[in-house]
Protein backbone atom coordinates (compact mmCIF):
# COMPACT_ATOMS: atom_id res chain seq x y z
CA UNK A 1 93.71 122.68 96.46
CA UNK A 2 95.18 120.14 98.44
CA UNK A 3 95.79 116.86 97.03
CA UNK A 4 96.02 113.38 98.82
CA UNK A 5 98.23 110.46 97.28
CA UNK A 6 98.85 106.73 98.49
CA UNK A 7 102.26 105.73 99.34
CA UNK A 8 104.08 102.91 100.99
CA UNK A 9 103.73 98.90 101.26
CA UNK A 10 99.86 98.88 100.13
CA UNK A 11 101.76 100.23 96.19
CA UNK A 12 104.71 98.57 96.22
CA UNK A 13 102.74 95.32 97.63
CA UNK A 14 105.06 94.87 100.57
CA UNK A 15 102.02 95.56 103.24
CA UNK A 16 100.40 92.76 105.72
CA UNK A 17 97.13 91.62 106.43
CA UNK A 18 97.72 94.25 109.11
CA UNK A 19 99.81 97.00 107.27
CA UNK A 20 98.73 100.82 107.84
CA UNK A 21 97.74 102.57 104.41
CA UNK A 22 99.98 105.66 104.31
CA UNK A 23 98.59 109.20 102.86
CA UNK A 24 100.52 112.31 102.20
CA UNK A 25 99.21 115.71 101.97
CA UNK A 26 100.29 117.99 99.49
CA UNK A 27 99.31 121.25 99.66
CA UNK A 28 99.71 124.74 97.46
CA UNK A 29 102.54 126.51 98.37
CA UNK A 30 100.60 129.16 99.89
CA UNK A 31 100.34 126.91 102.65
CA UNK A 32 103.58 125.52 103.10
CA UNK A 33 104.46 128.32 105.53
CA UNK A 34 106.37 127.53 108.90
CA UNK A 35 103.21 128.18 111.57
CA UNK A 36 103.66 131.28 113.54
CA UNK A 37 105.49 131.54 116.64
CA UNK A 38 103.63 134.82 117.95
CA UNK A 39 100.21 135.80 117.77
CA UNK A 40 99.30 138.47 114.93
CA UNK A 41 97.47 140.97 115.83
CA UNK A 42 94.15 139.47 114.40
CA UNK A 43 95.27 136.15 115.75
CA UNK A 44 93.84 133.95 119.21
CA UNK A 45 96.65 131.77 121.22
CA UNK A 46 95.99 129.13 119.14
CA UNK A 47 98.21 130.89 116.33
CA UNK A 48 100.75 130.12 118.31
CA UNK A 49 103.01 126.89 117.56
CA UNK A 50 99.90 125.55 115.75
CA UNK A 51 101.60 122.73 113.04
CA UNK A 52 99.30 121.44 110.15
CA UNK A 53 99.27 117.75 112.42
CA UNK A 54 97.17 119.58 115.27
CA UNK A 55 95.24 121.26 112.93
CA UNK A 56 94.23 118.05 111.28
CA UNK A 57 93.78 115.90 114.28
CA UNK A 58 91.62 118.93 115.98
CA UNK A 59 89.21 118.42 112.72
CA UNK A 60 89.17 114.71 112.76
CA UNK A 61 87.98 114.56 115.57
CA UNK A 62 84.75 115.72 114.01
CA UNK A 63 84.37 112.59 111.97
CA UNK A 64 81.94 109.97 112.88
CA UNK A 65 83.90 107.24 110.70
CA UNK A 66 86.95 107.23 112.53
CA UNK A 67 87.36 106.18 116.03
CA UNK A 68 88.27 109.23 118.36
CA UNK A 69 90.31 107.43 120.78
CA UNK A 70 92.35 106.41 117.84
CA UNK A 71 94.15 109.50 116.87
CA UNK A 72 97.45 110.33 117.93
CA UNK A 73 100.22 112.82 116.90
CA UNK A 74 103.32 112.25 116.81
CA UNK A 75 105.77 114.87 115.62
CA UNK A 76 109.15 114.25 117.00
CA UNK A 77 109.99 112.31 114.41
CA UNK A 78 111.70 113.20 111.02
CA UNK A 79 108.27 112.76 109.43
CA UNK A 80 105.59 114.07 111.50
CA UNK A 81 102.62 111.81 111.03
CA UNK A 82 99.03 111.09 112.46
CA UNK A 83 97.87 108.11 113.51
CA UNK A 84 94.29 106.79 113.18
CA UNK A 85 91.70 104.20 112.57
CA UNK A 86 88.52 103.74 111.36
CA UNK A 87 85.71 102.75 113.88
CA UNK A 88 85.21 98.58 114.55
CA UNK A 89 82.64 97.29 111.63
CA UNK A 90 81.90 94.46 110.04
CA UNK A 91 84.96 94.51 108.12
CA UNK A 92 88.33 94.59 109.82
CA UNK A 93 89.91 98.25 111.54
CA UNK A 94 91.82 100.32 108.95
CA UNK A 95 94.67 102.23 110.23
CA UNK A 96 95.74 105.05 108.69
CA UNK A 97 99.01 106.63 108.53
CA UNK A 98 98.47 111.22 107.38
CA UNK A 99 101.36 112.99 107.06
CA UNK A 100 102.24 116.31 105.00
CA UNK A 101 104.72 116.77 101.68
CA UNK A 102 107.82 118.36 102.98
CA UNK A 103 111.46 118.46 102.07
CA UNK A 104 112.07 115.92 104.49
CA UNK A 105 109.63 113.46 103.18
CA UNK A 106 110.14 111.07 100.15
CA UNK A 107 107.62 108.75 100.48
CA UNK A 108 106.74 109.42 97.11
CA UNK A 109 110.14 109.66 95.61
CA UNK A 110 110.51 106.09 97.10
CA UNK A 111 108.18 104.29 95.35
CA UNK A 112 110.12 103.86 91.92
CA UNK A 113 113.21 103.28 93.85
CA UNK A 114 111.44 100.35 95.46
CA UNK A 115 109.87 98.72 92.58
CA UNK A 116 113.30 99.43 90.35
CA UNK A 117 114.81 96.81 93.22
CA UNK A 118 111.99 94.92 93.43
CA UNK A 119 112.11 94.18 89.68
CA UNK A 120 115.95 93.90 89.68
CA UNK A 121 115.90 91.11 92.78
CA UNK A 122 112.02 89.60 92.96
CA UNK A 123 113.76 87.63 96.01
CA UNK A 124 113.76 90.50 98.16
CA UNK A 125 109.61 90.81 98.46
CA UNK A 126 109.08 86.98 99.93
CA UNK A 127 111.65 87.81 102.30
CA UNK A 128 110.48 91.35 103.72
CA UNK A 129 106.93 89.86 103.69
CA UNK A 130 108.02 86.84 106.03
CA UNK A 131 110.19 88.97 108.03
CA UNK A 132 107.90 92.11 108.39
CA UNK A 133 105.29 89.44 109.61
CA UNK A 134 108.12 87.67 112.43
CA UNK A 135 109.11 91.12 113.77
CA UNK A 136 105.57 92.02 114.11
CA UNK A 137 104.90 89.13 116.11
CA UNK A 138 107.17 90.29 118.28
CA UNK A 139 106.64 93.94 118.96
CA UNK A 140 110.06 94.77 116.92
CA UNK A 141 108.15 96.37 113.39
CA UNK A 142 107.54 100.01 115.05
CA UNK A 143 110.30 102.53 114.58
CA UNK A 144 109.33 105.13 117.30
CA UNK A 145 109.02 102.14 120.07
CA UNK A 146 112.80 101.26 119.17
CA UNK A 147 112.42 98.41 116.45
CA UNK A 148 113.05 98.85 112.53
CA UNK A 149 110.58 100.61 110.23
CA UNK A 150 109.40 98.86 107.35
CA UNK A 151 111.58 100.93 104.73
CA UNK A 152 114.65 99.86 107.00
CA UNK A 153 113.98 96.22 106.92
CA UNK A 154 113.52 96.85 103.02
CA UNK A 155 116.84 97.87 103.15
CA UNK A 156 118.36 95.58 105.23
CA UNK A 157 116.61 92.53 102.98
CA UNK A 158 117.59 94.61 99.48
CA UNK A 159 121.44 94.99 100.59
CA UNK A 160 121.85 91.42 101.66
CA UNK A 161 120.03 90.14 98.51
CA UNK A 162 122.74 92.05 96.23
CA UNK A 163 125.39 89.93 97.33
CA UNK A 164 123.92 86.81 96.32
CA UNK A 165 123.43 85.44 92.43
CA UNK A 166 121.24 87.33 90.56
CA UNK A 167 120.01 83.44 89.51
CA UNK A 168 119.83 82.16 93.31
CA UNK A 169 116.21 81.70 93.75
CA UNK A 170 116.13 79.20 96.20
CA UNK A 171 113.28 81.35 99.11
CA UNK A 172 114.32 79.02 101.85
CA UNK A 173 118.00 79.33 101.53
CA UNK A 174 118.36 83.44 101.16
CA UNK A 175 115.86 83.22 104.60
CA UNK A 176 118.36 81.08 106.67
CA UNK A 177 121.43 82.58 105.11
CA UNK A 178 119.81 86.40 106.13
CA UNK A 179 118.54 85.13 110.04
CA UNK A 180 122.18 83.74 110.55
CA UNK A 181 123.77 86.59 108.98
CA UNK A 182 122.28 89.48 110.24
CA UNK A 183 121.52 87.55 113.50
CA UNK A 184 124.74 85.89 114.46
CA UNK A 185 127.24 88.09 112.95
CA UNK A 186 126.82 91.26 111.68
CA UNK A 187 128.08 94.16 114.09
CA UNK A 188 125.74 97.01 113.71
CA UNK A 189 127.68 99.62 116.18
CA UNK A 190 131.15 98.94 113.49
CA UNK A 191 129.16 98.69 110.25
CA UNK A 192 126.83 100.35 107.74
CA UNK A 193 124.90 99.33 105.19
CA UNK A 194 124.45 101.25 101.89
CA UNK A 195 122.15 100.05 99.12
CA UNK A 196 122.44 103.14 97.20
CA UNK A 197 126.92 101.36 96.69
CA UNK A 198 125.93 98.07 97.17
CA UNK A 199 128.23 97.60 100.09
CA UNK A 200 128.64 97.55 103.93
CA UNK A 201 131.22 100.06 105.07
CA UNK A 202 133.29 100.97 108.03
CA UNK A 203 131.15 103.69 110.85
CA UNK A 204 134.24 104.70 112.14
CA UNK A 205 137.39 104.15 110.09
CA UNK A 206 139.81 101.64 108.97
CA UNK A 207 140.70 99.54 112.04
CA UNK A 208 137.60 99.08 112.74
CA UNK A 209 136.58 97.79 109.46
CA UNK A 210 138.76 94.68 109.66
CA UNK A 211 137.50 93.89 113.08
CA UNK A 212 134.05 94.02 111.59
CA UNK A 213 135.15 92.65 108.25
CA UNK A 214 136.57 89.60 110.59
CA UNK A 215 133.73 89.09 112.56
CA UNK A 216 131.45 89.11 109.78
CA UNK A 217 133.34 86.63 107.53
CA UNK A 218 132.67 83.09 109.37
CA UNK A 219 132.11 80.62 107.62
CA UNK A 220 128.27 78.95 107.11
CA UNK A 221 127.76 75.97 108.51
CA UNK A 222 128.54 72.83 106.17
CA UNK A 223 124.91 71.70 106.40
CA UNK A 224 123.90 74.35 104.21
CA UNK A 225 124.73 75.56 100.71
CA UNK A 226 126.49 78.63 101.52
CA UNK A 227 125.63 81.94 100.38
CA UNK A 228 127.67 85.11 99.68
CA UNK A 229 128.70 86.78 102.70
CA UNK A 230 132.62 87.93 102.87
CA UNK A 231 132.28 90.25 99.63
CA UNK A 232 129.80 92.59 101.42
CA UNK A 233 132.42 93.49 103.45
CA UNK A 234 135.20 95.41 101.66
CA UNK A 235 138.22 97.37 102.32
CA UNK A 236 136.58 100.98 101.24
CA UNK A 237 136.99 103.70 103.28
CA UNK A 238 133.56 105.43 104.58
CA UNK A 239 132.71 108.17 102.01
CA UNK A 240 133.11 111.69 103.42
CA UNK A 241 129.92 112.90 102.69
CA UNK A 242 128.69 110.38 105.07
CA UNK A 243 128.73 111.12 108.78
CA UNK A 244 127.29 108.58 110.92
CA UNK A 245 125.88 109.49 114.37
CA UNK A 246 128.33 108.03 116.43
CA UNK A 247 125.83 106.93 119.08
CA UNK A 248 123.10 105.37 116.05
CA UNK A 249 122.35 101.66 116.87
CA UNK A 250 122.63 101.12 113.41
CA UNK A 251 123.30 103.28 110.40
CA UNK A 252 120.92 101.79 107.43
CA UNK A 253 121.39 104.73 104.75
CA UNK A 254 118.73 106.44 102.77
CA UNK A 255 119.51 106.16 99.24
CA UNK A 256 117.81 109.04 98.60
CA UNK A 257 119.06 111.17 101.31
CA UNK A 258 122.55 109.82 102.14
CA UNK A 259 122.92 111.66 104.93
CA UNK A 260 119.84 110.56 106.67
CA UNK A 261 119.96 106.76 108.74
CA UNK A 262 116.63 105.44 108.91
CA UNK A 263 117.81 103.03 111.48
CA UNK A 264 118.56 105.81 113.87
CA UNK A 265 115.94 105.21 116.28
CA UNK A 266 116.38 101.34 116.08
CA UNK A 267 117.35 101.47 119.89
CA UNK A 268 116.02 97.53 119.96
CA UNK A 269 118.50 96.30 117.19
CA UNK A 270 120.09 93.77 119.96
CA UNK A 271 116.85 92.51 120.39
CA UNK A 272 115.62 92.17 116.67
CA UNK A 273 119.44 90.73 116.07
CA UNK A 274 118.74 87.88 119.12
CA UNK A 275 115.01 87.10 117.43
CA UNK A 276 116.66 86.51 114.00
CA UNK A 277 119.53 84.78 115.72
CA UNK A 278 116.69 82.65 117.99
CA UNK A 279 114.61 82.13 114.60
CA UNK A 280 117.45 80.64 112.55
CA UNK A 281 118.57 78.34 115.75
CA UNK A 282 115.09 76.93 115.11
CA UNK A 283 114.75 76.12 111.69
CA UNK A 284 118.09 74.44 112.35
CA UNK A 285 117.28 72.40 114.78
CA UNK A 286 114.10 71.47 113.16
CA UNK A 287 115.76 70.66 110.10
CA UNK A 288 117.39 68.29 112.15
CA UNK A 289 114.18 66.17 112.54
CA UNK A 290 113.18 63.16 110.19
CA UNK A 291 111.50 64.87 107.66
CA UNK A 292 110.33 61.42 106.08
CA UNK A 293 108.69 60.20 109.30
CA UNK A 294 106.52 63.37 109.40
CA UNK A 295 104.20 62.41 106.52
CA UNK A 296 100.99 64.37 108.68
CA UNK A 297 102.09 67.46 107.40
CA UNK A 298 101.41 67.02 103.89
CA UNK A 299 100.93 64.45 101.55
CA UNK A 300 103.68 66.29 99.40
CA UNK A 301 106.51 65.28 102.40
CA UNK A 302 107.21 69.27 102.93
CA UNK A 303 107.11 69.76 106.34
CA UNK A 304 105.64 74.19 106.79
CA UNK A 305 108.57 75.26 108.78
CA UNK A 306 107.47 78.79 108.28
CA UNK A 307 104.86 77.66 111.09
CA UNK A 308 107.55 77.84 113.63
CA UNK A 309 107.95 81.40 113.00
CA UNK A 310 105.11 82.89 112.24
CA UNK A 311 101.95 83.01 114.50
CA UNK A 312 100.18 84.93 111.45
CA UNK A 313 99.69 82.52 108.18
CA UNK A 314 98.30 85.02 105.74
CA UNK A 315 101.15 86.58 105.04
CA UNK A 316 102.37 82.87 103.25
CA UNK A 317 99.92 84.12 100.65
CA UNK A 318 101.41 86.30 97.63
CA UNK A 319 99.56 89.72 96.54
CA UNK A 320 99.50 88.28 93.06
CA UNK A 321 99.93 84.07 93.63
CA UNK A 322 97.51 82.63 95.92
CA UNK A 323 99.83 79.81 96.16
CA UNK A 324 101.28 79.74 99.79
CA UNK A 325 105.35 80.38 100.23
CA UNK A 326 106.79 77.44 101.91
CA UNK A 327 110.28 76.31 102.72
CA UNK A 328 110.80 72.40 102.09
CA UNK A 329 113.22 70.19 103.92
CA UNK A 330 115.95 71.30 101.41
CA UNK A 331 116.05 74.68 102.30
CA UNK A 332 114.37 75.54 99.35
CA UNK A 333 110.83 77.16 98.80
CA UNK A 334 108.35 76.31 96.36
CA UNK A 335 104.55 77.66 95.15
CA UNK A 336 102.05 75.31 94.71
């Protein structure tokens, strides 16, 4: 029999208010066939090209708790998957994410890989929850409309995270220091990130790699305590098993398929790189402001500068803390 598992931000308690709830469908091997490409001799047209998504969506469309409308199919993807929600009800829309086991998909493999980096840098879930929530807002959190997925921006957050202290827990700081890093001067079409070595790497050889290396090495602004940023880049040569798509916006790679970039269809990485740039620009500026004279936003004198960013406040609320994340005047964050 077919069995149906939960995967994704909902386990590893990465998901929004708003988040999908991914399922994968495993089935017996009996049924793990490629679908015919001719018609048997027992067999209608619709034995033709007919892929376990179409024969799914055809029966869903049978069930009274979903909404109809909702269901789409998309399959051009590396992961075919089917979209749907359930109908409007007193309690909010779920959206649901079905897709099938395959070799290509490791939705399940990824789970322990996320927690093991979630446990080895608890900094990195604040961050992907704030950001995931900002490039929502903005239309950027969709991988097959051009903007990064959610196991991307995981990545992204994780690999910039390594190169700080493993004791550097100030929220605010690693926020700013990733918006003006990733925003103002990292060079996606020169440089790839890999979680799996801990390090950014050349895309397309040596002389290329000091250009990036050099425009990726400025220095932070003396306002703020800097972070780590000019050991990501190093002078390793791009491993050969690697073989970037030379036309990728952005190579992100899996680490556990090396060869596959999940930023591949991140078409819009200009776009998310000017929000993050736009976003830190902000918090500078309002840093900027008299903090002391604002005392009517909070009797403790932090002023929510999260507020600026976010039009969504739930997501200030931890999975496990009900204490709100906050960044105060100093860059840092607190939990109260």
């Amino acid at each position: 029999r077919a069995q149906i598992k939960m995967y994704g931000s909902h386990v590893t308690k990465l998901c929004l208010p708003s988040s999908d709830m991914d399922f994968v469908i495993c089935l017996p091997a009996v049924h793990k066939n490629a679908p015919a490409t001719t018609p048997g001799d027992l067999e209608g047209r619709n034995a033709i090209n007919e892929t376990n998504q179409k024969i799914l969506a055809r029966k869903l469309k049978g069930e009274n708790w979903l909404d109809q409308r909702s269901i789409k199919v998309i399959e051009r993807t590396a992961v075919p998957v089917i979209k749907v929600s359930t109908k409007d009800s007193r309690s909010r829309i779920v959206q649901l994410d079905l897709s099938f086991d395959a070799k290509e998909h490791h939705g399940l493999e990824a789970l322990d890989m996320i927690r093991h980096l979630l446990e080895e840098i608890p900094m990195i879930r604040p961050l992907v929850l704030v950001l995931k929530q900002f490039l929502l807002d903005r239309g950027l959190l969709t991988a097959y409309t051009g903007g990064l997925s959610s196991y991307c921006l995981f990545l992204m957050v994780a690999r910039y995270c390594q190169e700080q202290s493993p004791t550097w827990n100030d929220r605010g700081s690693l926020l700013m220091g990733l918006l003006d890093f990733y925003g103002n001067f990292f060079e996606p079409r020169t440089t790839g990130i890999s979680v799996r070595t801990r390090r950014y790497f050349s895309r397309f050889g040596e002389n290329q790699h000091q250009e990036a290396r050099r425009n990726n090495a400025a220095t932070k602004p003396p306002r703020f305590q800097p972070l780590n940023r000019q050991s990501s880049f190093q002078t390793a040569q791009q491993p050969n098993q690697l073989q970037p798509g030379k036309f990728d916006p952005i190579w992100v790679e899996d680490p556990l398929n090396p060869g596959n970039n999940v930023g591949r269809n991140a078409f819009r990485i200009f776009q998310v790189q000017r929000a993050f740039s736009d976003a830190h620009r902000a918090l500078v500026a309002a840093l900027e402001w008299d903090i002391n004279s604002m005392s009517e936003f909070g009797e403790d004198g932090e002023y929510p500068l999260l507020k600026c960013l976010l039009q969504n406040e739930d997501v200030f609320f931890s999975m496990d803390d009900p204490a709100p994340i906050r960044m105060s005047t100093s860059l840092g964050a607190s939990s109260k």
